[in-house]
C-alpha atoms as a PDB file:
ATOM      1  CA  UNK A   1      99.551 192.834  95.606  1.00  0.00           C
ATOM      2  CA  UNK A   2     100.686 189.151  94.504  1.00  0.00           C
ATOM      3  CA  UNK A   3     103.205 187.663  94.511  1.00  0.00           C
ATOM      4  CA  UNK A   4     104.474 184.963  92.117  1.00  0.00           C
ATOM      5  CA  UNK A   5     107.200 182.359  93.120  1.00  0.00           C
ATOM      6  CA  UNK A   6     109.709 182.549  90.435  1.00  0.00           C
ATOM      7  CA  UNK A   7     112.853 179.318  90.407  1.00  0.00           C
ATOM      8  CA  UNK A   8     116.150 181.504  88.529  1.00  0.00           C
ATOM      9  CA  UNK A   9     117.203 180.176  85.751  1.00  0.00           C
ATOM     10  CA  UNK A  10     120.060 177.891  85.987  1.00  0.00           C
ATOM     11  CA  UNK A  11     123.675 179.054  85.299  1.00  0.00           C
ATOM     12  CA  UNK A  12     122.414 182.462  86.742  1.00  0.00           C
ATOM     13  CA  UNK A  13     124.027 184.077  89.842  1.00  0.00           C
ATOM     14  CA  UNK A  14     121.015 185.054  91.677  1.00  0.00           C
ATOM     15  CA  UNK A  15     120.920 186.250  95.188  1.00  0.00           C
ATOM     16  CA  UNK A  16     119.617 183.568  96.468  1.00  0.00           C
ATOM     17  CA  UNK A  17     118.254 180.367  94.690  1.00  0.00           C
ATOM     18  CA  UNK A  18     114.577 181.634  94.479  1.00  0.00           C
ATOM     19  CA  UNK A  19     113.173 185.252  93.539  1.00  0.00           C
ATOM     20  CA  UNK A  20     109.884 186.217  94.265  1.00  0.00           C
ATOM     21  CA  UNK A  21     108.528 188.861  91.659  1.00  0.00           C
ATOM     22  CA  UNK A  22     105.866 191.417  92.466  1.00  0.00           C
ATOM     23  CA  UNK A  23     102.968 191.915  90.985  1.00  0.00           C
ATOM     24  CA  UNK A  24      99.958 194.231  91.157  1.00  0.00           C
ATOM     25  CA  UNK A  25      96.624 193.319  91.194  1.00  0.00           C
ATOM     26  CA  UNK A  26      93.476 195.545  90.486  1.00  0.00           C
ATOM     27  CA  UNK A  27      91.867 193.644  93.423  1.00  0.00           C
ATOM     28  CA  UNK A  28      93.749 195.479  96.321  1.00  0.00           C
ATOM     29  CA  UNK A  29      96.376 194.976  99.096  1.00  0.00           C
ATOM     30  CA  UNK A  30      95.644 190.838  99.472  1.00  0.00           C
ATOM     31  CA  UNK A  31      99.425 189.352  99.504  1.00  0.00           C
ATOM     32  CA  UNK A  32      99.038 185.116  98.057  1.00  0.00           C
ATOM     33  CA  UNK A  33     102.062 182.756  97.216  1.00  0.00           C
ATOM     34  CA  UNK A  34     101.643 180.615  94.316  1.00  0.00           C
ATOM     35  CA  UNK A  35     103.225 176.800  95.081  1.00  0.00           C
ATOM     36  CA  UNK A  36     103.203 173.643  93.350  1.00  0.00           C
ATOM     37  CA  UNK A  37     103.471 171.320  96.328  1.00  0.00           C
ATOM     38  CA  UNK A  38     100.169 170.462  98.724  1.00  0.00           C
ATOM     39  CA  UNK A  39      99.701 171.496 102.339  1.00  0.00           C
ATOM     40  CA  UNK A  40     101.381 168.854 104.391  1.00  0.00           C
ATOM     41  CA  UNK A  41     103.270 168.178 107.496  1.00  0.00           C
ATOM     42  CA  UNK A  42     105.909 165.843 107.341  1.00  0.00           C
ATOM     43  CA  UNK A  43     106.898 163.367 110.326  1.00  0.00           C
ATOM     44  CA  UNK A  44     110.633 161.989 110.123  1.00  0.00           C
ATOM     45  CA  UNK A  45     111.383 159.079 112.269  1.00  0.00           C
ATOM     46  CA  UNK A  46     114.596 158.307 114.104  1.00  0.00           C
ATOM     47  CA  UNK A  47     114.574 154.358 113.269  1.00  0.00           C
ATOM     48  CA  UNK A  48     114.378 155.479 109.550  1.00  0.00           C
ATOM     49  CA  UNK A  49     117.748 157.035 109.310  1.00  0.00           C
ATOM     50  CA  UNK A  50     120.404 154.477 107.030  1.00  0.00           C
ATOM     51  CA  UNK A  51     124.059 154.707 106.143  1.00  0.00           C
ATOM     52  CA  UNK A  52     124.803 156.092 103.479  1.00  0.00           C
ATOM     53  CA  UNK A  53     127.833 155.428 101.130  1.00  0.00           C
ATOM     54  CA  UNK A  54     129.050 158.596 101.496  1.00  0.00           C
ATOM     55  CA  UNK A  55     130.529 158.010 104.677  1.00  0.00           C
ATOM     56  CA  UNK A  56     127.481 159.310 107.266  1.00  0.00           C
ATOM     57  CA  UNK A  57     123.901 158.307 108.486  1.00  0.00           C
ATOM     58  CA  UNK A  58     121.062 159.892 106.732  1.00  0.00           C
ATOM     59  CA  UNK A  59     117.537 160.894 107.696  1.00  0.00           C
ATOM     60  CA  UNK A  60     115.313 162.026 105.162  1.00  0.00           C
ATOM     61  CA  UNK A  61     113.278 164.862 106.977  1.00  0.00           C
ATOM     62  CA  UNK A  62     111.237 166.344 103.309  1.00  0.00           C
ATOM     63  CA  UNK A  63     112.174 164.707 100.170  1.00  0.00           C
ATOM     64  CA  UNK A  64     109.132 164.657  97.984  1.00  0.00           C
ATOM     65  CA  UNK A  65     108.096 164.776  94.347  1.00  0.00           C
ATOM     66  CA  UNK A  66     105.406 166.934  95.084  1.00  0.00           C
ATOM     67  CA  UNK A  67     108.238 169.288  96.065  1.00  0.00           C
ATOM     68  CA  UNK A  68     111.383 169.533  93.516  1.00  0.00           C
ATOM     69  CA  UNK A  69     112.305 172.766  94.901  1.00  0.00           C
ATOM     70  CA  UNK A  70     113.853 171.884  98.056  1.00  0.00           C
ATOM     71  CA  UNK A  71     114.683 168.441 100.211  1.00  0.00           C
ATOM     72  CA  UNK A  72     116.169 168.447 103.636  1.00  0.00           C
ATOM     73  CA  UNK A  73     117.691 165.504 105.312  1.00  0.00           C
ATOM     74  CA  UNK A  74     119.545 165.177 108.815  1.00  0.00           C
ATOM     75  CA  UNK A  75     122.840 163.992 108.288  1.00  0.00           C
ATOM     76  CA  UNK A  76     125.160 162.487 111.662  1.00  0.00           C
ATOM     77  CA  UNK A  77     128.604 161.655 111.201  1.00  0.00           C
ATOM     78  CA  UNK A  78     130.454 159.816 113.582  1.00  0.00           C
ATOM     79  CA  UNK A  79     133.526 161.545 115.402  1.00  0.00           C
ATOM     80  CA  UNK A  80     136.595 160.385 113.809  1.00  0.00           C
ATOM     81  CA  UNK A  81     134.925 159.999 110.460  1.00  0.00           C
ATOM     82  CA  UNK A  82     135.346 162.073 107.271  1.00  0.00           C
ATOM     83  CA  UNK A  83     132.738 161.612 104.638  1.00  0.00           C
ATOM     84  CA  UNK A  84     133.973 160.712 100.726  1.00  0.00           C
ATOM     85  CA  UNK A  85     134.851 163.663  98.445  1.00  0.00           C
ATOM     86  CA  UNK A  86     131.501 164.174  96.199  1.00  0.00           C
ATOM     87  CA  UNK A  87     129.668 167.090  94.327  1.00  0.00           C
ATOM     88  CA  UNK A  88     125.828 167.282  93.660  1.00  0.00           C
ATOM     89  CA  UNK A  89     125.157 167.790  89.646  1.00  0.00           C
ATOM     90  CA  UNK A  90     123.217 170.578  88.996  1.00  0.00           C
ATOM     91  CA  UNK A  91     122.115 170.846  92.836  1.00  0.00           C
ATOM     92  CA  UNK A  92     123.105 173.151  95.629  1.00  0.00           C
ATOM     93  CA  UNK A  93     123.434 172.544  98.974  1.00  0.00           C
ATOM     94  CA  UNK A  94     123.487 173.949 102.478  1.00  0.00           C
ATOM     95  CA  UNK A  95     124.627 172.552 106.042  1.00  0.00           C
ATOM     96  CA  UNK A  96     123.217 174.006 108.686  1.00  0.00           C
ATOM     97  CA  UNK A  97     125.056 172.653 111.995  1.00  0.00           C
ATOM     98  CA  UNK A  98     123.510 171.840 114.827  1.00  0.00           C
ATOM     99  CA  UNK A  99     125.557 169.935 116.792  1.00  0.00           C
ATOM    100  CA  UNK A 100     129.338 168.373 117.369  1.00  0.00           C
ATOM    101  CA  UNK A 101     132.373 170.443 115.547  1.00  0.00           C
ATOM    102  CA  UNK A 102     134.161 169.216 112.693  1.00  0.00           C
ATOM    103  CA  UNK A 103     136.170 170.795 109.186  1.00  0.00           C
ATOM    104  CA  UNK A 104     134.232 171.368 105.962  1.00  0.00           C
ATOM    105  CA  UNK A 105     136.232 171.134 102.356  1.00  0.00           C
ATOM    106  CA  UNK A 106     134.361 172.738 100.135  1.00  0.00           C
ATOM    107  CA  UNK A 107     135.716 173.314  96.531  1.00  0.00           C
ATOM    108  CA  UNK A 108     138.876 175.460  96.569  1.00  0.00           C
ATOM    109  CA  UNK A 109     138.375 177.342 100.012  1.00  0.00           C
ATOM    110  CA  UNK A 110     140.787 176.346 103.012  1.00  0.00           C
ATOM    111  CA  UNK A 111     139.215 174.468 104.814  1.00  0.00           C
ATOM    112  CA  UNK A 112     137.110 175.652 108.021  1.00  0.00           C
ATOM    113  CA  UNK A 113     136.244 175.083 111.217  1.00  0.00           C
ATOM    114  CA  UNK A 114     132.741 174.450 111.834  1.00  0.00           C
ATOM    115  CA  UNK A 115     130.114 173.932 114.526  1.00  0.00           C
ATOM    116  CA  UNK A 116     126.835 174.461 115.897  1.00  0.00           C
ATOM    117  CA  UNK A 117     124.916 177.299 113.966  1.00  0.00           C
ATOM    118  CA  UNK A 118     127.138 177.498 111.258  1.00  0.00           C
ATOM    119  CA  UNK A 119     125.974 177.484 107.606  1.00  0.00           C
ATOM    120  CA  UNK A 120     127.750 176.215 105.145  1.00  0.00           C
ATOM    121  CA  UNK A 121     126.851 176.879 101.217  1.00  0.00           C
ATOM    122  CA  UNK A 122     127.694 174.208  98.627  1.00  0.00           C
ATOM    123  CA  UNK A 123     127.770 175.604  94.508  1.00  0.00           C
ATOM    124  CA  UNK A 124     125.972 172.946  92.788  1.00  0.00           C
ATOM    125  CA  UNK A 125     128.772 170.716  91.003  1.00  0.00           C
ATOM    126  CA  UNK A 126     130.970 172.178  93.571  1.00  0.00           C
ATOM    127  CA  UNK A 127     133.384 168.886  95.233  1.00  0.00           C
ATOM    128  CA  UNK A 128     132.372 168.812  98.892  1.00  0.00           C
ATOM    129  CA  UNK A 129     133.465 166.933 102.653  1.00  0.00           C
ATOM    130  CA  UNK A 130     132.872 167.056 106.097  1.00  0.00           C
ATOM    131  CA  UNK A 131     135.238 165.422 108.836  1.00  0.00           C
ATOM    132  CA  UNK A 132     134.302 164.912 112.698  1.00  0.00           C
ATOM    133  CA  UNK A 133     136.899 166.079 114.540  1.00  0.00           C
ATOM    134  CA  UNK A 134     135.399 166.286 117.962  1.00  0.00           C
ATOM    135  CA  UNK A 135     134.036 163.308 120.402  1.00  0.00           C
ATOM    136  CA  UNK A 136     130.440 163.544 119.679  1.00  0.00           C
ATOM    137  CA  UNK A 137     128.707 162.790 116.731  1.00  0.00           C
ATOM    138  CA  UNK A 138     128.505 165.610 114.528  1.00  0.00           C
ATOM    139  CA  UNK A 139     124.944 166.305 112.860  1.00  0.00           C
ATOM    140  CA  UNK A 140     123.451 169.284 110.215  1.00  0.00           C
ATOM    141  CA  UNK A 141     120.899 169.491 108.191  1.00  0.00           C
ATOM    142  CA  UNK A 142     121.655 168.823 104.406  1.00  0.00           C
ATOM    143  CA  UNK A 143     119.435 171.177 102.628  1.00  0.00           C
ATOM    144  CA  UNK A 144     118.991 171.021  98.577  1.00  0.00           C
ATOM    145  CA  UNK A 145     117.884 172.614  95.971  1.00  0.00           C
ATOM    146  CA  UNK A 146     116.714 171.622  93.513  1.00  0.00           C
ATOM    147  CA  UNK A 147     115.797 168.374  95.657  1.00  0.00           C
ATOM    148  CA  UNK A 148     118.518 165.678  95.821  1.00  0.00           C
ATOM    149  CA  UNK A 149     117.744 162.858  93.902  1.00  0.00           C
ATOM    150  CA  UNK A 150     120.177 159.827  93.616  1.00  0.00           C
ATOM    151  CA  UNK A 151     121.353 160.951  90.487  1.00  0.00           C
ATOM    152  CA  UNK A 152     122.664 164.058  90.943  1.00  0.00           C
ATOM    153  CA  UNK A 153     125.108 162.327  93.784  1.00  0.00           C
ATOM    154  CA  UNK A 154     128.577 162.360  92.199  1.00  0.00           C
ATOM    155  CA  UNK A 155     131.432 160.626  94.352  1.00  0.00           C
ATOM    156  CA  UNK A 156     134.612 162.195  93.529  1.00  0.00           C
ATOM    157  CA  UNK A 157     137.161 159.501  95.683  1.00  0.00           C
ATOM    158  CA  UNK A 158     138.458 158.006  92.225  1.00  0.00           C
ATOM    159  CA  UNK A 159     138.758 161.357  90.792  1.00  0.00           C
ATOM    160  CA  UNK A 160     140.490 162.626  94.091  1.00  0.00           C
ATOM    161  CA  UNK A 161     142.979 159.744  94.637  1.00  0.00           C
ATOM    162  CA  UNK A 162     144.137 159.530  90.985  1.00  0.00           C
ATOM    163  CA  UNK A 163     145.446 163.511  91.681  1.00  0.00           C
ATOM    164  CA  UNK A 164     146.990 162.717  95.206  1.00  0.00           C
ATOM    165  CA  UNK A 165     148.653 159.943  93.508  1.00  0.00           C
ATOM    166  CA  UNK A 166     149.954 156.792  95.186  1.00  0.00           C
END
């Protein structure tokens, strides 16, 4: 048996954001997963992480060209702090907590509690914060796919403040 690593076509509703298809092989039972990226093991530094507009620190952890499928970074934002209201064209997006508590806003849900070991999942397009509201810093991993790129980062505060009004 093979199988063959399979993206879903966008503007589907998969179960997931990947499917793996089976296939048969005359050869017998030997299993293989076909990937574009290289074998590699990635290193992320704690001196490398940078603000980020958005409101929080970033640390790129696996954000690659070699690997458009996915990119993860490490994202810390400080207690008190709420990041801006942005969406990701085209690109969804998971938190998974690790540490601190805060409330995520995510599209037209209420918005919820979170802390460590909570998963959050982001629609691509879909407008998206996070606010600190305990007294450590709170930190998740930002996971993406299709891997973020600059240009799929959409900041929304305009947008946001011209429908609060003044």
């Amino acid at each position: 048996m093979t199988l063959q690593y399979t993206p879903w076509p966008r503007g589907a509703s998969p179960p997931g954001d990947l499917l793996l298809q089976r296939t048969f092989s005359s050869r017998g039972p030997s299993l293989a997963a076909q990937f574009t990226m290289p074998e590699k093991i990635y290193s992320s530094k704690l001196q490398n992480e940078y603000w980020f507009q958005e409101g929080c620190h970033i640390l790129e952890v696996a954000n690659h060209p070699d690997d458009q499928q996915v990119s993860i970074a490490r994202a810390r934002v400080e207690p008190g702090l709420t990041t801006q209201w942005h969406c990701l064209h085209e690109t969804s997006e998971r938190y998974l907590i690790i540490a601190g508590e805060g409330i995520a806003e995510i599209g037209d849900l209420t918005p919820a509690q979170v802390s460590a070991g909570d998963v959050v999942f982001i629609p691509p397009d879909t407008r998206q914060r996070i606010r600190n509201t305990g007294n450590q810093d709170l930190i998740f991993y930002a996971i993406c796919s299709p891997r973020f790129t600059p240009g799929c980062y959409r900041s929304l505060e305009e947008n946001i403040d011209a429908l609060s009004g003044p």
